[in-house]
Protein backbone atom coordinates (compact mmCIF):
# COMPACT_ATOMS: atom_id res chain seq x y z
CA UNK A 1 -11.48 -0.56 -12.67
CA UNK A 2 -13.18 1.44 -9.60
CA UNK A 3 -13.08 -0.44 -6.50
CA UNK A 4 -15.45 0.78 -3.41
CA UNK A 5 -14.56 -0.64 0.00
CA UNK A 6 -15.93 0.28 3.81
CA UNK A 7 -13.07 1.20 6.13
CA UNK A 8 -14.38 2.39 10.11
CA UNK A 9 -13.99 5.44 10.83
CA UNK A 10 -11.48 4.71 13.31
CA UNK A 11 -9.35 3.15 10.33
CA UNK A 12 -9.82 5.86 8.05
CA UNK A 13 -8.06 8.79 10.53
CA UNK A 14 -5.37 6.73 11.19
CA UNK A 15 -4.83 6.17 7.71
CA UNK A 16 -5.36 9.91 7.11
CA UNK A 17 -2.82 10.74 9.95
CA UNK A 18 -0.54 8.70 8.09
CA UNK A 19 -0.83 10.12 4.78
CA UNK A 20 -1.07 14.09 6.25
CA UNK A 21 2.52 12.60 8.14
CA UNK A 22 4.24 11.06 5.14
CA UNK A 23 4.24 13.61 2.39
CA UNK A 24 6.29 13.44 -0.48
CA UNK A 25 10.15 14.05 -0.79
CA UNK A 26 13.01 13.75 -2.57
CA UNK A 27 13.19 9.62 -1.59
CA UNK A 28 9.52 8.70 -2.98
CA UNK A 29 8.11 6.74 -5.24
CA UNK A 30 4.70 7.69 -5.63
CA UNK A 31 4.73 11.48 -4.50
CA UNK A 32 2.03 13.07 -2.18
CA UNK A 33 -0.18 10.63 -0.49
CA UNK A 34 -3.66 10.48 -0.50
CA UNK A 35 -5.91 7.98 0.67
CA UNK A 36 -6.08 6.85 -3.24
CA UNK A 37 -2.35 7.01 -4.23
CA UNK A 38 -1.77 4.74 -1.17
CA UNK A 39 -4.18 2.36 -2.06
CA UNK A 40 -3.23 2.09 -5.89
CA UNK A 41 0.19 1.79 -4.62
CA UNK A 42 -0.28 -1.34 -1.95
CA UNK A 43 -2.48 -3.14 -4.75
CA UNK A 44 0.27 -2.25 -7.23
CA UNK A 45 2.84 -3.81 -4.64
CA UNK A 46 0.82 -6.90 -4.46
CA UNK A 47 1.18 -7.39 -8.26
CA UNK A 48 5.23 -6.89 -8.41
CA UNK A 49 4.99 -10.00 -5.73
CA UNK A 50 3.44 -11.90 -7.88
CA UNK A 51 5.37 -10.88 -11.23
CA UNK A 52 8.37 -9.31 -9.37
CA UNK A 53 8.69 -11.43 -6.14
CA UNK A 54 12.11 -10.11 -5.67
CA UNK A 55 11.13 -7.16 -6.27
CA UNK A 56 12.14 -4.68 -3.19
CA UNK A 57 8.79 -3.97 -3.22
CA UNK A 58 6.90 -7.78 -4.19
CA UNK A 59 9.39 -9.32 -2.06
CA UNK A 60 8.23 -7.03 1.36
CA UNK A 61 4.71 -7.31 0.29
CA UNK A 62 4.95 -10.92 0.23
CA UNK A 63 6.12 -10.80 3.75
CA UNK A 64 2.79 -8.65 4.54
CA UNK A 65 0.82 -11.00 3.07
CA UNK A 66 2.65 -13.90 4.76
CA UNK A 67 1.96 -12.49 8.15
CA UNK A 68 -1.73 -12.57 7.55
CA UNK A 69 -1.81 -16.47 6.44
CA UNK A 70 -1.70 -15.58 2.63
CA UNK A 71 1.14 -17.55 0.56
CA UNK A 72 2.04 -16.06 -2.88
């Protein structure tokens, strides 16, 4: 499935900032991030909470969610 969103500019270098500061090592899961491999990665997160919910991962994610008036 392709997905296209709109994210402000404003969002999108902070998000880039982030990725360009949290490159891979030894301790990650999904290896060098890129605006893509973060996003497949949060969405993939918000499946483990509802298959995994205690899940590291599902179970943090639910917390997210949680914080922004979503229940799982």
């Amino acid at each position: 499935m392709r997905i296209e969103i709109e994210i402000s500019d404003e969002n999108i270098a902070l998000i880039e900032e982030f990725t360009v500061d949290n490159q891979s090592d030894e301790y990650s899961t999904h290896g060098p991030l890129d605006l893509t491999v973060l996003a497949r990665m949060l969405m993939e997160d918000v499946a483990l909470a509802v298959k995994r919910p205690g899940s590291w991962e599902g179970f943090n994610m639910i917390r997210v969610l949680e914080s922004h008036g979503y229940k799982i």
